[in-house]
PDB file of N, CA and C in Angstrom:
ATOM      1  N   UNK A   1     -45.700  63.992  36.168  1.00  0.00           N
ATOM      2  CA  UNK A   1     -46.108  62.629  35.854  1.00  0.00           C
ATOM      3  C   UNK A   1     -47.520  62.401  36.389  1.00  0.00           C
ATOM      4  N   UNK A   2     -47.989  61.794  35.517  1.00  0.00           N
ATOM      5  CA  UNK A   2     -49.563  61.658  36.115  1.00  0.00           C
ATOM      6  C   UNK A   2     -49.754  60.189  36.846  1.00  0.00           C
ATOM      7  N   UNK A   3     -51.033  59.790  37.246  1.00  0.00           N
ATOM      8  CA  UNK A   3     -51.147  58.701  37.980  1.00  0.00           C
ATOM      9  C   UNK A   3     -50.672  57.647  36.996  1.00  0.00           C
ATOM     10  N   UNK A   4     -51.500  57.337  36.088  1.00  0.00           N
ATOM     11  CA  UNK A   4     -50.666  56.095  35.261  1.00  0.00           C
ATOM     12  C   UNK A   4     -48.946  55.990  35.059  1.00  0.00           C
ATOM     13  N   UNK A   5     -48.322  56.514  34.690  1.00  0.00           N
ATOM     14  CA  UNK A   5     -47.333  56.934  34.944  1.00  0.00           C
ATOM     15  C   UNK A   5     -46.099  55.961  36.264  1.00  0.00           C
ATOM     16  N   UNK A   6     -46.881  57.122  37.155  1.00  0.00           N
ATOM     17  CA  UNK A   6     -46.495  55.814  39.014  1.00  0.00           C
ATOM     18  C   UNK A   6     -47.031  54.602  38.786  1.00  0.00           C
ATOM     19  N   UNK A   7     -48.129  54.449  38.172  1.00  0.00           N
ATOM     20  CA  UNK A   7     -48.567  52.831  38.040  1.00  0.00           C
ATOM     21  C   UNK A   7     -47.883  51.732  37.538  1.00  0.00           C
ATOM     22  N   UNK A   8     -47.484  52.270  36.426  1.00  0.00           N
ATOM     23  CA  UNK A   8     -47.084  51.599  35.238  1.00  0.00           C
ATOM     24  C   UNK A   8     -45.458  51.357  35.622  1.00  0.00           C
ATOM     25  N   UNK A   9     -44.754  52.904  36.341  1.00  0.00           N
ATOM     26  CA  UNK A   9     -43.659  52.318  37.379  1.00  0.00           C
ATOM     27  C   UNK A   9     -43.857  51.687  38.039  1.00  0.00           C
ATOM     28  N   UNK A  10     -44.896  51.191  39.044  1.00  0.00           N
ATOM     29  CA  UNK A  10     -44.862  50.535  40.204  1.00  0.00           C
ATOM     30  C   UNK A  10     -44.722  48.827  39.636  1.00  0.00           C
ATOM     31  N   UNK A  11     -45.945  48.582  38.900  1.00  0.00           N
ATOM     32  CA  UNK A  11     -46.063  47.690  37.988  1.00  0.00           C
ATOM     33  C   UNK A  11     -44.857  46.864  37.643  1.00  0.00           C
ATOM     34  N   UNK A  12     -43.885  47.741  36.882  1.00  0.00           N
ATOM     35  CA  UNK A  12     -42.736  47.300  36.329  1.00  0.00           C
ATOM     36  C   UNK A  12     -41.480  47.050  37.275  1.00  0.00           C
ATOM     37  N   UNK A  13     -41.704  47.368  38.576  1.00  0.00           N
ATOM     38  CA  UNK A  13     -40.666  47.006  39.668  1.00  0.00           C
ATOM     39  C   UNK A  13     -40.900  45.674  39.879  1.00  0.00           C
ATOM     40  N   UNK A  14     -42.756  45.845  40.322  1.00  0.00           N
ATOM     41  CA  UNK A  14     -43.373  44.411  40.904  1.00  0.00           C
ATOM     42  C   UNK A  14     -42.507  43.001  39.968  1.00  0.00           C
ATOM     43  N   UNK A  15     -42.687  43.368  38.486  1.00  0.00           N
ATOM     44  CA  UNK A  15     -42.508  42.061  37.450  1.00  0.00           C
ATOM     45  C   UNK A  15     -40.726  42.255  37.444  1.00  0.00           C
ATOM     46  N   UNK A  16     -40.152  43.270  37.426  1.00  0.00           N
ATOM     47  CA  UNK A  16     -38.669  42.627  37.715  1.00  0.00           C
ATOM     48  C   UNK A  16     -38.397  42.359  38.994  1.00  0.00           C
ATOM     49  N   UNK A  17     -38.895  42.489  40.225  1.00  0.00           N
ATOM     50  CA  UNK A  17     -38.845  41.861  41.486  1.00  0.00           C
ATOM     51  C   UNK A  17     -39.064  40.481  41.221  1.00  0.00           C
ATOM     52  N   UNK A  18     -40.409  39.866  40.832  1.00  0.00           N
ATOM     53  CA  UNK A  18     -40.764  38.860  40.702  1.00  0.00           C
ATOM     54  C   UNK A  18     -39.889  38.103  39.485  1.00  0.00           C
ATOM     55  N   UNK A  19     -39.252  38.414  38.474  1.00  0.00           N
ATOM     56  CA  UNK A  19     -38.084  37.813  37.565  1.00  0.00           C
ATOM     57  C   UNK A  19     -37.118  37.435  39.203  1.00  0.00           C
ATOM     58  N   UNK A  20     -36.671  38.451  39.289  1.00  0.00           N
ATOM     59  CA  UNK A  20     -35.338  38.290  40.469  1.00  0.00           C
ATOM     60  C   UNK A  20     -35.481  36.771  41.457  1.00  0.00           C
ATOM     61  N   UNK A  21     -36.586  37.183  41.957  1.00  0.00           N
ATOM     62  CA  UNK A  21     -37.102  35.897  43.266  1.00  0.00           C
ATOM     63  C   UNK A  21     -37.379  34.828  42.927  1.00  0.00           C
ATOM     64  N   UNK A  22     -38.131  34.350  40.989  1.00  0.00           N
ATOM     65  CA  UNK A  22     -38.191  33.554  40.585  1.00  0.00           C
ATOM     66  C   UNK A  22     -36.302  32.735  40.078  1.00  0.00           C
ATOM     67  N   UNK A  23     -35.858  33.611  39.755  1.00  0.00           N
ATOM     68  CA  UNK A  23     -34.794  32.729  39.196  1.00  0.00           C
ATOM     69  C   UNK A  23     -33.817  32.633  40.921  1.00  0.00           C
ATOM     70  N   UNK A  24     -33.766  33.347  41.775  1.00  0.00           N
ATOM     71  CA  UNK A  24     -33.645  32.815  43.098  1.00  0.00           C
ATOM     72  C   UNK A  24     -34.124  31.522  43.410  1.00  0.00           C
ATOM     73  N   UNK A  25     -35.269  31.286  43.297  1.00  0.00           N
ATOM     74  CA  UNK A  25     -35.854  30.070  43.853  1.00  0.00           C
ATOM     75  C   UNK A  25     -35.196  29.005  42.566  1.00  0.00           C
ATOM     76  N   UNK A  26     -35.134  29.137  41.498  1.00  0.00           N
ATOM     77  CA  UNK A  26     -34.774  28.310  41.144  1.00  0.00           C
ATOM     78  C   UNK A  26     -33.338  27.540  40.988  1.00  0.00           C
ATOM     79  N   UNK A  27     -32.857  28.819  41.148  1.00  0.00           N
ATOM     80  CA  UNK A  27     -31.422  28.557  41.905  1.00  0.00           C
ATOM     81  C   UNK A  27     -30.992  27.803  42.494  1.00  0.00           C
ATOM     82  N   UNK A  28     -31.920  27.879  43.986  1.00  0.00           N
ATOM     83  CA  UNK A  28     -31.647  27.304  44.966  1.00  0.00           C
ATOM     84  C   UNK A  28     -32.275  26.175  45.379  1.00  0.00           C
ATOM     85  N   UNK A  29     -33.261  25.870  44.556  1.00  0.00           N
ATOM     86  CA  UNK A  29     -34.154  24.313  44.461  1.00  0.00           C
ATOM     87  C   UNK A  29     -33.605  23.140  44.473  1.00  0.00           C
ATOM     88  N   UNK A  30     -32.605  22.719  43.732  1.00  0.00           N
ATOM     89  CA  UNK A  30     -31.893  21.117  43.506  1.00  0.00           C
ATOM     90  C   UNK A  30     -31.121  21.440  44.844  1.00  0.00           C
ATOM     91  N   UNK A  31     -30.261  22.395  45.260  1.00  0.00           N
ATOM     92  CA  UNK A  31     -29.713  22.326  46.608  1.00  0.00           C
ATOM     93  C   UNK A  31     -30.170  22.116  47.929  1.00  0.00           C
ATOM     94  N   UNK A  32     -31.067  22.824  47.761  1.00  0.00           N
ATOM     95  CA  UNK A  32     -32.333  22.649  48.961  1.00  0.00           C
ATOM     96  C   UNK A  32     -33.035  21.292  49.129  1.00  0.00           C
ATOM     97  N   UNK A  33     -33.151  21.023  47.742  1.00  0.00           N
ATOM     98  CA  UNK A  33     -33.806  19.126  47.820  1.00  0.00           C
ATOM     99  C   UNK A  33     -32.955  18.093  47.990  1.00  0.00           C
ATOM    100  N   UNK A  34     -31.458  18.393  47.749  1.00  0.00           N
ATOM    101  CA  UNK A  34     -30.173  17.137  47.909  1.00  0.00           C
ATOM    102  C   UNK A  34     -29.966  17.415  49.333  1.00  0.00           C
ATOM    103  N   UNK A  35     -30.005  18.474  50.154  1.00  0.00           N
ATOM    104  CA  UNK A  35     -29.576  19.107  51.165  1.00  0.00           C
ATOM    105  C   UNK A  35     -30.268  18.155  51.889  1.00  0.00           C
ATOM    106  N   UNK A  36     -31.904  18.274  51.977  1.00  0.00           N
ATOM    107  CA  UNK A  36     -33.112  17.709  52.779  1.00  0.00           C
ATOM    108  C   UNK A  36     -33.052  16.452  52.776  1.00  0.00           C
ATOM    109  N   UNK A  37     -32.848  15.548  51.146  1.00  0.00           N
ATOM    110  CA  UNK A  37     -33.049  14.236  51.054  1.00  0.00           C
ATOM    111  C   UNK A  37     -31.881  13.624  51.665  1.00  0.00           C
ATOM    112  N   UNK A  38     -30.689  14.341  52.261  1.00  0.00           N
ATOM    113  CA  UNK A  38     -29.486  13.404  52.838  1.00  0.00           C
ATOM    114  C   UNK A  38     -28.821  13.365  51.555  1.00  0.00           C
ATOM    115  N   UNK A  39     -28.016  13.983  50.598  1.00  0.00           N
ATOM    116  CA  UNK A  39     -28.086  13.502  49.230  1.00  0.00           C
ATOM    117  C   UNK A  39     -26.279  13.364  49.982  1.00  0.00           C
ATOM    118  N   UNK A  40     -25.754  12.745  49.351  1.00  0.00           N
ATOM    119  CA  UNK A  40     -24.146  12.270  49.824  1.00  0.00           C
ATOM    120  C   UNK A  40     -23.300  13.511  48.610  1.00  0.00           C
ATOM    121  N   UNK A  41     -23.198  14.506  47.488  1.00  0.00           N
ATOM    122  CA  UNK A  41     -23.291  15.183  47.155  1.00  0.00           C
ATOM    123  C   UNK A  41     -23.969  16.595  46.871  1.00  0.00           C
ATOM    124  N   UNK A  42     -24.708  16.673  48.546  1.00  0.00           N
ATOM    125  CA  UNK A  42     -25.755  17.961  48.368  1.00  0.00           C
ATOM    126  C   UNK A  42     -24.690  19.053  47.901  1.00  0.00           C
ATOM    127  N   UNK A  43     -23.777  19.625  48.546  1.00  0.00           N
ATOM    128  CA  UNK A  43     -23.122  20.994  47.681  1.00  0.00           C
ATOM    129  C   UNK A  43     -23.011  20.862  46.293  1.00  0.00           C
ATOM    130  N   UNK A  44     -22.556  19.728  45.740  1.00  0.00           N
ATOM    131  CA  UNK A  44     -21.973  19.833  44.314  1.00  0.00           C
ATOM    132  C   UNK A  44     -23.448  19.598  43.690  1.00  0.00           C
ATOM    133  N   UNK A  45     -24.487  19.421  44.074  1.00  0.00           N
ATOM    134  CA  UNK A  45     -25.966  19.760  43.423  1.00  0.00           C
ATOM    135  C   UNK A  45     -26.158  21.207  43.522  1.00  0.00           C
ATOM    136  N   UNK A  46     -25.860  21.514  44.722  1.00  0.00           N
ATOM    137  CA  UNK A  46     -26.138  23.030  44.998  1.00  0.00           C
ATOM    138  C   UNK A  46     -25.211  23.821  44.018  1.00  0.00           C
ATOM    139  N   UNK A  47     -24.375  23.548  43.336  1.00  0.00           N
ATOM    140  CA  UNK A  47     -23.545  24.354  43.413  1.00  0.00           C
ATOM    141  C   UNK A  47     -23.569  24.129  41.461  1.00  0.00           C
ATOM    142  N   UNK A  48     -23.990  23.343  40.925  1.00  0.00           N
ATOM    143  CA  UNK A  48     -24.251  22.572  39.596  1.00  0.00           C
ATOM    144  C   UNK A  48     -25.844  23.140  39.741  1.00  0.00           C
ATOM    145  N   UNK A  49     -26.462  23.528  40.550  1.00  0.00           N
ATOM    146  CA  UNK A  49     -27.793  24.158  40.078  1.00  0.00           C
ATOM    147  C   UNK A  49     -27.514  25.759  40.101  1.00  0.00           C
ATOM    148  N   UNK A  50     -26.814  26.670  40.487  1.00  0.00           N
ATOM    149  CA  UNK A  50     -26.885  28.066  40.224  1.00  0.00           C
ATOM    150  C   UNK A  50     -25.872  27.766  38.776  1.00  0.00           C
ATOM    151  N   UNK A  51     -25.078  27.065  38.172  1.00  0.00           N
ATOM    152  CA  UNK A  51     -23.969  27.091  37.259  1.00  0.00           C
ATOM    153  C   UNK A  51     -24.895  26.985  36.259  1.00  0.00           C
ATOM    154  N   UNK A  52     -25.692  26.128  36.358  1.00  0.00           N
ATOM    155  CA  UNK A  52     -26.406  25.184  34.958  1.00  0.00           C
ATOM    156  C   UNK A  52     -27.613  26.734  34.647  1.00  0.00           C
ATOM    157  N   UNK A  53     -27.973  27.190  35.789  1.00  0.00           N
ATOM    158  CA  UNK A  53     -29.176  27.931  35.566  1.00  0.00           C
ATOM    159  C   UNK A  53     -28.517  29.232  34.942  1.00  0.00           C
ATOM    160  N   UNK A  54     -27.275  29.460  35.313  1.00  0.00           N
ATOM    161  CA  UNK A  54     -26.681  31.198  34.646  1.00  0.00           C
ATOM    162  C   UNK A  54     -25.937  30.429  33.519  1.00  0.00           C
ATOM    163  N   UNK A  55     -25.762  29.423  33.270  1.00  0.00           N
ATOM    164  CA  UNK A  55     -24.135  29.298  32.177  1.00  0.00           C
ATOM    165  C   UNK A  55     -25.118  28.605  30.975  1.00  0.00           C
ATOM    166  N   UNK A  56     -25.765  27.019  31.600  1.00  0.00           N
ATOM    167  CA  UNK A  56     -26.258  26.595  30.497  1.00  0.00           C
ATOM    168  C   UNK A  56     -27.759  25.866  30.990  1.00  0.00           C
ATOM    169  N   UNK A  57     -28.573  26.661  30.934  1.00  0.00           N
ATOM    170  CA  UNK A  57     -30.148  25.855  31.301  1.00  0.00           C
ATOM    171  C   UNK A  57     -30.740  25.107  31.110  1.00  0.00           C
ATOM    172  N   UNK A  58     -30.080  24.581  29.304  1.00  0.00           N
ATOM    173  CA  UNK A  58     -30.600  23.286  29.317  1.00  0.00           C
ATOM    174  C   UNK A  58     -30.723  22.008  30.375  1.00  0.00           C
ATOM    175  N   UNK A  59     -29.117  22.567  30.531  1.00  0.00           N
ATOM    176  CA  UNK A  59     -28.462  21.091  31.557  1.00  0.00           C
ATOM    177  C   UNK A  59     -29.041  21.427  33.207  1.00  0.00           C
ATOM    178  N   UNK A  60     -29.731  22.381  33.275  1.00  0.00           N
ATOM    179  CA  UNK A  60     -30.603  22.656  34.704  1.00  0.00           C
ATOM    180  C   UNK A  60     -31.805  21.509  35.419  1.00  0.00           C
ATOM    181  N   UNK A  61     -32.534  21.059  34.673  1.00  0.00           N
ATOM    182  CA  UNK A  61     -33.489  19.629  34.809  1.00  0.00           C
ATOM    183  C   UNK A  61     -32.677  18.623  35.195  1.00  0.00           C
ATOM    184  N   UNK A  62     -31.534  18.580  34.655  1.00  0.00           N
ATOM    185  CA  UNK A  62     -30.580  16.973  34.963  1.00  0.00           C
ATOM    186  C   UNK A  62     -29.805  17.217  36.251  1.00  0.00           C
ATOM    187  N   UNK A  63     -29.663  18.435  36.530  1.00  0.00           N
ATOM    188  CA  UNK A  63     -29.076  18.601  37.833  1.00  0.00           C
ATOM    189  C   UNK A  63     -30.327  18.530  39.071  1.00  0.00           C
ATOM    190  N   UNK A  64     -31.534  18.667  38.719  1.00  0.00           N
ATOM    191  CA  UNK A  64     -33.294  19.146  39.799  1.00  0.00           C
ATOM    192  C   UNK A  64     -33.122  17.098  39.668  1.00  0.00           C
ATOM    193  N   UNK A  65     -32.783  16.439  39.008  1.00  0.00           N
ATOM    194  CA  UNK A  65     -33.663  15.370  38.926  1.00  0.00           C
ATOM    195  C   UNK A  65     -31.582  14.395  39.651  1.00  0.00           C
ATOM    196  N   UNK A  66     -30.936  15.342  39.513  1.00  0.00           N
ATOM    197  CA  UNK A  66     -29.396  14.542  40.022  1.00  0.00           C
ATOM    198  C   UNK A  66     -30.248  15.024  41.722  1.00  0.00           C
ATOM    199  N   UNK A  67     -30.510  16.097  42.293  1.00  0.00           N
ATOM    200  CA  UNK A  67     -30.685  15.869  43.316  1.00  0.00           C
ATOM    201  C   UNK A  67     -31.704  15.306  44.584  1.00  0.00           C
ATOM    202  N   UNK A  68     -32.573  14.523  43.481  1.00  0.00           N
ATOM    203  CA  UNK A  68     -33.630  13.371  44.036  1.00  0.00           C
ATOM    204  C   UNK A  68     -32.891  11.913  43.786  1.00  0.00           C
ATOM    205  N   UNK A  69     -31.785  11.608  42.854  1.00  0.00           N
ATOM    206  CA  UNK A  69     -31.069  10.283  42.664  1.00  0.00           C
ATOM    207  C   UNK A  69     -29.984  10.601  43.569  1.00  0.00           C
ATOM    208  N   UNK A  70     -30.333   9.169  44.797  1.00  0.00           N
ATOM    209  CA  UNK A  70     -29.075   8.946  45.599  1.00  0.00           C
ATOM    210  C   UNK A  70     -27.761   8.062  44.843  1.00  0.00           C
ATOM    211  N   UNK A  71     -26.894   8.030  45.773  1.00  0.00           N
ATOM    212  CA  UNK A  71     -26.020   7.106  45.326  1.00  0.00           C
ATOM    213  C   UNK A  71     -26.333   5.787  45.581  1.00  0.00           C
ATOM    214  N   UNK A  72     -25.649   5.257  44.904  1.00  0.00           N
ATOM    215  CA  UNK A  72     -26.201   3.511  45.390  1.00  0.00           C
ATOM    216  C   UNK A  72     -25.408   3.067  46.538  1.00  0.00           C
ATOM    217  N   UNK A  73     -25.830   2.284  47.419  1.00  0.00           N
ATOM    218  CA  UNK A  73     -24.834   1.617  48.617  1.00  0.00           C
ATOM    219  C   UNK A  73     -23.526   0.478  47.729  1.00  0.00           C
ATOM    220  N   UNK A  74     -23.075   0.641  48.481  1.00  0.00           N
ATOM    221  CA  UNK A  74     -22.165  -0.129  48.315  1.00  0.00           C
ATOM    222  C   UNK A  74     -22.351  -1.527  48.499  1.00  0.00           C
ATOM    223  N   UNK A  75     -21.964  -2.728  47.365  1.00  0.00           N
ATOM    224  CA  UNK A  75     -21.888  -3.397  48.305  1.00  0.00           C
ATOM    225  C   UNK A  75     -21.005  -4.367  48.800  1.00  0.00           C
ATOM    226  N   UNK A  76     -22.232  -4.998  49.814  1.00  0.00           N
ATOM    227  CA  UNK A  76     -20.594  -5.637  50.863  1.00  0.00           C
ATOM    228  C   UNK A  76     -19.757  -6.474  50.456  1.00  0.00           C
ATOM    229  N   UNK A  77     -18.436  -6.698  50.777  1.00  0.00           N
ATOM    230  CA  UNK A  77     -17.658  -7.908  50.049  1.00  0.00           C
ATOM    231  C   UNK A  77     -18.644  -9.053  50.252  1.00  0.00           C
ATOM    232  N   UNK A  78     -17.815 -10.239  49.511  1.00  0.00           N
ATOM    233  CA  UNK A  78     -18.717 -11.473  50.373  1.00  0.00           C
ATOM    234  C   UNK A  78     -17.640 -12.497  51.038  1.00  0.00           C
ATOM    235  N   UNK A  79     -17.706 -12.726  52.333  1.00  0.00           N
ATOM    236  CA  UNK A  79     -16.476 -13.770  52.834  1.00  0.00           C
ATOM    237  C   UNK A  79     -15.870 -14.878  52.337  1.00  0.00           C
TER     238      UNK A  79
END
């Protein structure tokens, strides 16, 4: 094998490494942001962002943007 060859292998590890770590991070993004913001459902964001991203991706944005919307307070009776 000549030098291009190793290159063009090396090359092609680098860009499926970088596929791998990219869909990692995106994975783990809406969980990581419901987690941080206090979200009162951080797992089931976390857990609705690796589903949405392997099963159905469309529905991946509505889960990144479910884990910046809190719940609403409750509110209080009135006496």
């Amino acid at each position: 094998m000549t030098f291009i060859d190793y290159f063009a292998w090396f090359v092609l590890f680098i860009l499926v490494a970088m596929v791998v770590a990219i869909f990692a991070a995106l994975g783990m993004a809406p969980g990581r942001i419901a987690h941080r913001r206090g979200h009162p459902w951080a797992q089931a964001v976390a857990i609705g962002g690796w589903a949405t991203l392997i099963f159905a991706f469309p529905f991946w944005p509505l889960v990144l943007i479910w884990a910046f919307v809190d719940a609403p307070a409750r509110a209080e009776p009135r006496p």
